[in-house]
C-alpha atoms as a PDB file:
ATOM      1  CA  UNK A   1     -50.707 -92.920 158.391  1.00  0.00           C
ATOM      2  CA  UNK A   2     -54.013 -91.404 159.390  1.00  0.00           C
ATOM      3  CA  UNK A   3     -57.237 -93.270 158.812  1.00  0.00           C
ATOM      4  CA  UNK A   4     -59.894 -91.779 156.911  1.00  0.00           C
ATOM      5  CA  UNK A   5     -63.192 -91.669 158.681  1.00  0.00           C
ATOM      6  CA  UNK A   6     -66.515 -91.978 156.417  1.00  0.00           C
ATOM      7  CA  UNK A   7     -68.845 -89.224 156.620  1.00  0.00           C
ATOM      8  CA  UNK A   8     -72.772 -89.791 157.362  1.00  0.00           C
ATOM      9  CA  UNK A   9     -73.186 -89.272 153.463  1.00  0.00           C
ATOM     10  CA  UNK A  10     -70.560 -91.665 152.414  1.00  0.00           C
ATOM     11  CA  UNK A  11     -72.810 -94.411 155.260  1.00  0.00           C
ATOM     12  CA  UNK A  12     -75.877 -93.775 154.038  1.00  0.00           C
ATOM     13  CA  UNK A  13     -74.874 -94.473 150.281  1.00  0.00           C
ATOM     14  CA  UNK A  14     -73.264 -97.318 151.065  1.00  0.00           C
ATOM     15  CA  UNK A  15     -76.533 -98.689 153.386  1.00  0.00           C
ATOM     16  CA  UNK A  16     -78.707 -97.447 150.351  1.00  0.00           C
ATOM     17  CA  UNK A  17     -76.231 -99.832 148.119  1.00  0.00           C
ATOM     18  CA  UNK A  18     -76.946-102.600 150.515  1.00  0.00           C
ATOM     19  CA  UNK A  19     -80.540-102.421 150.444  1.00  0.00           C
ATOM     20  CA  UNK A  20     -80.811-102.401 146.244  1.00  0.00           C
ATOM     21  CA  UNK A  21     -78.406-105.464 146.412  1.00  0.00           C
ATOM     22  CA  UNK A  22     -80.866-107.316 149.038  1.00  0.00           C
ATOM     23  CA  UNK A  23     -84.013-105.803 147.128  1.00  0.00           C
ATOM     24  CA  UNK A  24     -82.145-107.675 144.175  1.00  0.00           C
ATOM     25  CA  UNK A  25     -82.461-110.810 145.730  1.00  0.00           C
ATOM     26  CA  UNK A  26     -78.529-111.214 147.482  1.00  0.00           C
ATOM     27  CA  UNK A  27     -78.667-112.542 150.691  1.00  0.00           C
ATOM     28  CA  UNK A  28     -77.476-110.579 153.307  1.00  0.00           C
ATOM     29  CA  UNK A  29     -74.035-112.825 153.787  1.00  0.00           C
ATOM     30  CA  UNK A  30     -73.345-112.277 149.956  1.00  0.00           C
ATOM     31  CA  UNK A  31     -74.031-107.738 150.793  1.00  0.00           C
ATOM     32  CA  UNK A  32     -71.846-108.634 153.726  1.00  0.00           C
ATOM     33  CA  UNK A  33     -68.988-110.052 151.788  1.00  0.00           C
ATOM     34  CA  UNK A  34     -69.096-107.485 148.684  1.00  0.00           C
ATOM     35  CA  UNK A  35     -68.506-104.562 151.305  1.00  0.00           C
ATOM     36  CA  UNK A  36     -65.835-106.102 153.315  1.00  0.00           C
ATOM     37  CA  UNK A  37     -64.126-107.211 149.825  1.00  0.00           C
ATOM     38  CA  UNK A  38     -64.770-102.885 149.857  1.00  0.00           C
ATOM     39  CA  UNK A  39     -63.183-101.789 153.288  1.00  0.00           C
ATOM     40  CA  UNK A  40     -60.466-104.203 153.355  1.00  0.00           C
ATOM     41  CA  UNK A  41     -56.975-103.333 151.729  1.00  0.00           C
ATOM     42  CA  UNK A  42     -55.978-104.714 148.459  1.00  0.00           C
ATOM     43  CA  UNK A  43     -53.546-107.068 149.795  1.00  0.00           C
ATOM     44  CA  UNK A  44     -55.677-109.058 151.999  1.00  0.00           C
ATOM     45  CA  UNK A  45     -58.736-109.678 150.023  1.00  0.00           C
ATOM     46  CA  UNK A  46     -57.185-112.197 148.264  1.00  0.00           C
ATOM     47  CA  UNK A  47     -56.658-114.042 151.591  1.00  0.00           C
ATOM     48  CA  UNK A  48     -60.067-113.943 152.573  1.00  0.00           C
ATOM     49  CA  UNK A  49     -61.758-117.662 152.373  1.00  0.00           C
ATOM     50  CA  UNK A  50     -64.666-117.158 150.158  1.00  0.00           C
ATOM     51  CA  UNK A  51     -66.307-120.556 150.677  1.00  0.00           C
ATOM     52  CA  UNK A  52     -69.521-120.626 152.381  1.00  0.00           C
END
């Protein structure tokens, strides 16, 4: 199956996204987390260690 590739409108949103979330007072680990919890298939965010 063919990936799909994000277009530069689709990046910039999401960078945008990251920027309200650190302007909200997130640290950058926590905007890190949220958008590989994002990019990451269903099956193995659950497998992901959340501890910090």
């Amino acid at each position: 199956m063919k990936r799909k590739r994000h277009n530069p409108e689709h990046i910039i949103r999401k960078l945008r996204g990251a920027e309200q979330l650190l302007n909200q007072g997130q640290t950058v680990a926590d905007v890190c987390r949220e958008f590989w919890r994002y990019l990451l298939p269903p099956t193995t965010v659950g497998s992901i260690s959340t501890a910090a």
